[in-house]
Protein backbone atom coordinates (compact mmCIF):
# COMPACT_ATOMS: atom_id res chain seq x y z
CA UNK A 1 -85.73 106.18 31.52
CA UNK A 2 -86.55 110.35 31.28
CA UNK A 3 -89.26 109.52 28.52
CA UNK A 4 -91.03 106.71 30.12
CA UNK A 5 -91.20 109.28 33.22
CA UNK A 6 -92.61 111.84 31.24
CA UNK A 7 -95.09 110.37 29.48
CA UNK A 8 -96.12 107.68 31.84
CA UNK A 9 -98.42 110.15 33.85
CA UNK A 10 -100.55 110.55 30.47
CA UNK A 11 -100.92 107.67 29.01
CA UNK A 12 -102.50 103.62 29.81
CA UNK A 13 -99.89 101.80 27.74
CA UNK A 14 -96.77 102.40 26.23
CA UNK A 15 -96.15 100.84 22.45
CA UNK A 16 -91.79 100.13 22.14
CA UNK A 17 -90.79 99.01 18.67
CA UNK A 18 -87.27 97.79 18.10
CA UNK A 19 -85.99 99.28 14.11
CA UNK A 20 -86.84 97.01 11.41
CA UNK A 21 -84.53 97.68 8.49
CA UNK A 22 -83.94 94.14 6.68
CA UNK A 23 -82.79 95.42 3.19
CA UNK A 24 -79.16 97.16 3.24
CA UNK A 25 -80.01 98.72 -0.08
CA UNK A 26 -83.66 100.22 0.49
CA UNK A 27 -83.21 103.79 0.11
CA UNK A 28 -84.74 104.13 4.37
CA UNK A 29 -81.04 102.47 5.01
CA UNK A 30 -78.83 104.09 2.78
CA UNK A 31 -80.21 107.77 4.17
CA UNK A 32 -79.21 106.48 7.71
CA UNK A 33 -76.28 105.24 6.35
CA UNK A 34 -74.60 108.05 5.17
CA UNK A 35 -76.08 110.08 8.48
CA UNK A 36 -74.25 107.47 10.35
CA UNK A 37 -71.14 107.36 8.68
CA UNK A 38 -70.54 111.25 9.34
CA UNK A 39 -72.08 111.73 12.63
CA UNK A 40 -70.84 108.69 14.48
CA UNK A 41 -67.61 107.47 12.09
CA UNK A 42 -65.91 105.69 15.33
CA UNK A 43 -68.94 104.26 16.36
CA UNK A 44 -70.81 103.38 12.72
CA UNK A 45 -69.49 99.51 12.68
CA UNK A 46 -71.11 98.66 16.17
CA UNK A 47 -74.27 100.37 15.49
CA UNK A 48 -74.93 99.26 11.91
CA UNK A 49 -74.22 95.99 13.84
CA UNK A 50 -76.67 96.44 15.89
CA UNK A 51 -79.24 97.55 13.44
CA UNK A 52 -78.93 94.89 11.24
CA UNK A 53 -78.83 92.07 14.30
CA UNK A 54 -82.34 92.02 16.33
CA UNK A 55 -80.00 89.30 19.28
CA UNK A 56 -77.68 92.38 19.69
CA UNK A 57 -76.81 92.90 22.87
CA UNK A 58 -77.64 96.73 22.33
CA UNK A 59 -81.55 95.34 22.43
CA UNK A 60 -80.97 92.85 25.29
CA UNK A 61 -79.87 95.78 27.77
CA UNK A 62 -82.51 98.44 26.25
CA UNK A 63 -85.46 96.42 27.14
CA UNK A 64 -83.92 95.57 30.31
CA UNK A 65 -83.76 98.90 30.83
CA UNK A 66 -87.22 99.40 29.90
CA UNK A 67 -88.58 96.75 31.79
CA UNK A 68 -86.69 97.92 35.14
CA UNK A 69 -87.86 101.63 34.33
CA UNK A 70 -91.61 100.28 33.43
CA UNK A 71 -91.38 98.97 36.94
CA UNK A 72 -91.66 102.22 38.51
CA UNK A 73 -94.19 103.39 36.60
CA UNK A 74 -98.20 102.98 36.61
CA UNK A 75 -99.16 102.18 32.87
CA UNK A 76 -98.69 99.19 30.65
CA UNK A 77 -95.49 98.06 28.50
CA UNK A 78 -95.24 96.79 25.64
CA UNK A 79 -92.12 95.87 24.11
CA UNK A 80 -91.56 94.39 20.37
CA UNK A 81 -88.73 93.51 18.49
């Protein structure tokens, strides 16, 4: 992953936190709602999915990806979500 390449060089660790938006009518949502819904209107259903779901399998393949892009770097990695 481009970011963990750049920054790796810099840093000891590397902090990875999964979004936590539990209430679908906090004003945090409904702001990325509507952004969403008019940048992405094909893709909104999957994502909001995704958002709302921490067993997505959007997460499952990002921290694999993470971990196998970790691997080739020389810092630590921590992952929570």
């Amino acid at each position: 992953m481009p970011i963990l390449e750049k920054v790796a060089p810099f840093v000891d660790k590397i902090w990875v936190y999964g979004l936590s938006i539990l209430d679908a009518s906090g004003v945090n949502w409904k702001n990325i709602d509507l952004l969403l819904k008019q940048e992405y209107p094909t893709d909104y259903p999957e994502i909001r999915n995704a958002i709302f779901d921490k067993t997505h399998d959007y997460w499952t393949d990002l921290k694999a990806k993470l971990i196998d892009a970790h691997s080739r770097e020389d810092c630590v990695l921590s992952v929570h979500w």
